[in-house]
Protein backbone atom coordinates (compact mmCIF):
# COMPACT_ATOMS: atom_id res chain seq x y z
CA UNK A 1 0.00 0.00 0.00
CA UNK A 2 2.76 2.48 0.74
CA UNK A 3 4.46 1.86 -2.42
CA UNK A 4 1.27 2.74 -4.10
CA UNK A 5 0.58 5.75 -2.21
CA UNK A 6 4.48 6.86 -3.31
CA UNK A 7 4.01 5.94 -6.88
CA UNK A 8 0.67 8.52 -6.71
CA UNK A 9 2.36 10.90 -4.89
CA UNK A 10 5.06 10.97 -7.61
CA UNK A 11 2.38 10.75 -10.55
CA UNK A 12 0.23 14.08 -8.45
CA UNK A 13 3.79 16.01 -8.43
CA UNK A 14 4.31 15.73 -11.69
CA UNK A 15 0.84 16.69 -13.07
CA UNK A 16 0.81 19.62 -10.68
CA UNK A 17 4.08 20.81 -12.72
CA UNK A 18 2.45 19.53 -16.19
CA UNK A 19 -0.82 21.71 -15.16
CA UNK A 20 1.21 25.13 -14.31
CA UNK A 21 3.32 24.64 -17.14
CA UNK A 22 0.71 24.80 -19.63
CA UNK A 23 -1.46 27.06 -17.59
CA UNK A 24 1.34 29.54 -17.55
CA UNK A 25 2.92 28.82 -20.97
CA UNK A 26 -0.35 30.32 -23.25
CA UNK A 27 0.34 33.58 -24.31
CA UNK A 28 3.72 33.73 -22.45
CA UNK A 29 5.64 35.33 -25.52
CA UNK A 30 3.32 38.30 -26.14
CA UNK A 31 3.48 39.18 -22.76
CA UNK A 32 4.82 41.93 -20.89
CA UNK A 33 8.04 41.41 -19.54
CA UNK A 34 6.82 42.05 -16.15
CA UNK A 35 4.37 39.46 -16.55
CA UNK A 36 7.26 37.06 -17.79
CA UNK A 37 9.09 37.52 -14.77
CA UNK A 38 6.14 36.44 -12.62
CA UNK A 39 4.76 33.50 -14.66
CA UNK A 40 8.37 31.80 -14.48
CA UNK A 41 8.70 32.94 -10.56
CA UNK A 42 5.56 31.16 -9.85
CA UNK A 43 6.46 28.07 -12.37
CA UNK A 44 10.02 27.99 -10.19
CA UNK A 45 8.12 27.97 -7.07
CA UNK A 46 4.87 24.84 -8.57
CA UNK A 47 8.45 22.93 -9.64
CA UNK A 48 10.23 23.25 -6.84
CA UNK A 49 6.86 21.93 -4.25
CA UNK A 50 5.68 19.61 -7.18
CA UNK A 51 9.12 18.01 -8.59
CA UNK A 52 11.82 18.37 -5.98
CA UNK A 53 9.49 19.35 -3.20
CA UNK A 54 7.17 17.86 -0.58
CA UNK A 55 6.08 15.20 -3.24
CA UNK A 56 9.73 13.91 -4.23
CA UNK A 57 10.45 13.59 -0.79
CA UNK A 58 6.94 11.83 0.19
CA UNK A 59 7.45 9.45 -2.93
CA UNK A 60 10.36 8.34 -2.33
CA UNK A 61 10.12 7.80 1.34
CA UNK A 62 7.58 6.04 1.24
CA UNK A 63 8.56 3.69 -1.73
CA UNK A 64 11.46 3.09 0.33
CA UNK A 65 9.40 1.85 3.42
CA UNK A 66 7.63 0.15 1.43
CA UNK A 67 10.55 -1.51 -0.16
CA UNK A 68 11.89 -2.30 2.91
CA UNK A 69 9.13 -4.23 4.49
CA UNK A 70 8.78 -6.23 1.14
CA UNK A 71 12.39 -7.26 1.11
CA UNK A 72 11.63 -8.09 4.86
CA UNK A 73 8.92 -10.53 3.52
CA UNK A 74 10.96 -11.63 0.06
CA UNK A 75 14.68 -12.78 2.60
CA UNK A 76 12.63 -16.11 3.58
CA UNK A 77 11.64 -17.41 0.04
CA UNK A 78 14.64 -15.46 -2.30
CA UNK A 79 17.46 -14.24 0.06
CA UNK A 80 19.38 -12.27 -2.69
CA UNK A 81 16.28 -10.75 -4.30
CA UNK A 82 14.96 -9.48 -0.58
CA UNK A 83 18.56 -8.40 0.80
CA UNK A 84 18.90 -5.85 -2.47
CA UNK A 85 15.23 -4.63 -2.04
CA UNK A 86 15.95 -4.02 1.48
CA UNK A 87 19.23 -2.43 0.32
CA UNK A 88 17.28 -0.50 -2.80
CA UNK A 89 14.87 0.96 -0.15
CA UNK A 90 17.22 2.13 2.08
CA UNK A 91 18.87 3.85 -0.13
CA UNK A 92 15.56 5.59 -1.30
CA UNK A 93 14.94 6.36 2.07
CA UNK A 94 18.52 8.14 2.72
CA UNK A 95 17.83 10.12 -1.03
CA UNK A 96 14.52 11.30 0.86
CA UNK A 97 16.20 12.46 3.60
CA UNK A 98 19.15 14.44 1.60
CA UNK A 99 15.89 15.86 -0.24
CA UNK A 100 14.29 17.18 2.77
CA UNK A 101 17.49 18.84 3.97
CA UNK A 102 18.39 20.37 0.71
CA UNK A 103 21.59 18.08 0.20
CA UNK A 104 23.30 18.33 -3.29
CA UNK A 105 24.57 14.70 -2.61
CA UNK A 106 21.02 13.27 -3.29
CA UNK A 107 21.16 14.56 -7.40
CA UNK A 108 24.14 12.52 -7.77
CA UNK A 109 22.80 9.38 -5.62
CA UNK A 110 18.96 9.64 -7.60
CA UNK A 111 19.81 9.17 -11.08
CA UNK A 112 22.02 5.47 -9.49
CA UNK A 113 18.54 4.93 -7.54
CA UNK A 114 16.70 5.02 -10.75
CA UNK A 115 19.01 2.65 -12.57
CA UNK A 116 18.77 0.35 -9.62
CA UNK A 117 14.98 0.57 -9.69
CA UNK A 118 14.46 -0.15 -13.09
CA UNK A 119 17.18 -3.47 -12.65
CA UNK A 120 14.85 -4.57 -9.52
CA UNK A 121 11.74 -4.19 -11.43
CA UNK A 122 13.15 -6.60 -14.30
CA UNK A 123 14.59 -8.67 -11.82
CA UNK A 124 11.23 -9.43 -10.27
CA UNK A 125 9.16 -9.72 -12.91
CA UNK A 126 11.62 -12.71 -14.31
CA UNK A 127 11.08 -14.05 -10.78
CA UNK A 128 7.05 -13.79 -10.83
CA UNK A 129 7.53 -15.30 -14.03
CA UNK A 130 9.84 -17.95 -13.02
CA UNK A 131 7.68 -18.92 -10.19
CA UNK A 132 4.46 -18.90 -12.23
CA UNK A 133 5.99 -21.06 -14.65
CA UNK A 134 7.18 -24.21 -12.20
CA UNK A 135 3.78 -24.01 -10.54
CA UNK A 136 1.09 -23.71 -13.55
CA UNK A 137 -0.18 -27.26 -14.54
CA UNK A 138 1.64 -28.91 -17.80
């Protein structure tokens, strides 16, 4: 449940920032330069809350609680598979924290989190697979 609760939180970030982008984009080249100024000022501030924000920080926290109680459940039937979720999710969890404290560290450490998810995801669908496959009738 937390994971999907992070995954929203990510996908409501991001259309937050889609919504003020085009909301603020119309028109934006006729006008004023005043007006310029202050439609970008406000688009800084929606990006900030809605990218790199509150949300980024939620997401990811709780993705990585979430990722840690899984890998809690995953050690007793596939001990590699639940030792790197639980390491995946802590590592999500320190990101979070560098986020909320404004830590430059955390860019560098996010883009290796994102590799690492997308390596986990593959890694358990061929499990899921795996395991559906020796247990389906022949």
């Amino acid at each position: 449940m937390l994971g999907v609760i992070g995954i929203a939180g990510g996908v409501i970030g991001q259309i937050t920032v889609g919504a003020a982008a085009l909301s603020l984009g119309g028109g934006f080249d006729q006008a004023s330069e005043a007006v310029q100024q202050i439609r970008t000022e406000v688009y800084g501030a929606v990006f900030q809350v809605g990218d790199f924000g509150l949300t980024r920080v939620l997401y990811v926290s709780l993705i990585g609680v979430w990722q840690l109680g899984i890998g809690r459940y995953l050690r007793a039937h596939r001990p590699a598979l639940g030792t790197s979720t639980m390491a995946i999710g802590a590592v999500g969890l320190l990101i979070s924290l560098a986020e909320a404290f404004r830590l430059e560290a955390a860019d560098d450490v996010v883009f290796i989190w994102i590799i690492l998810e997308m390596l986990w995801s593959v890694w358990v669908g061929i499990a899921l697979l795996r395991s559906k496959a020796s247990t389906s009738p022949s």
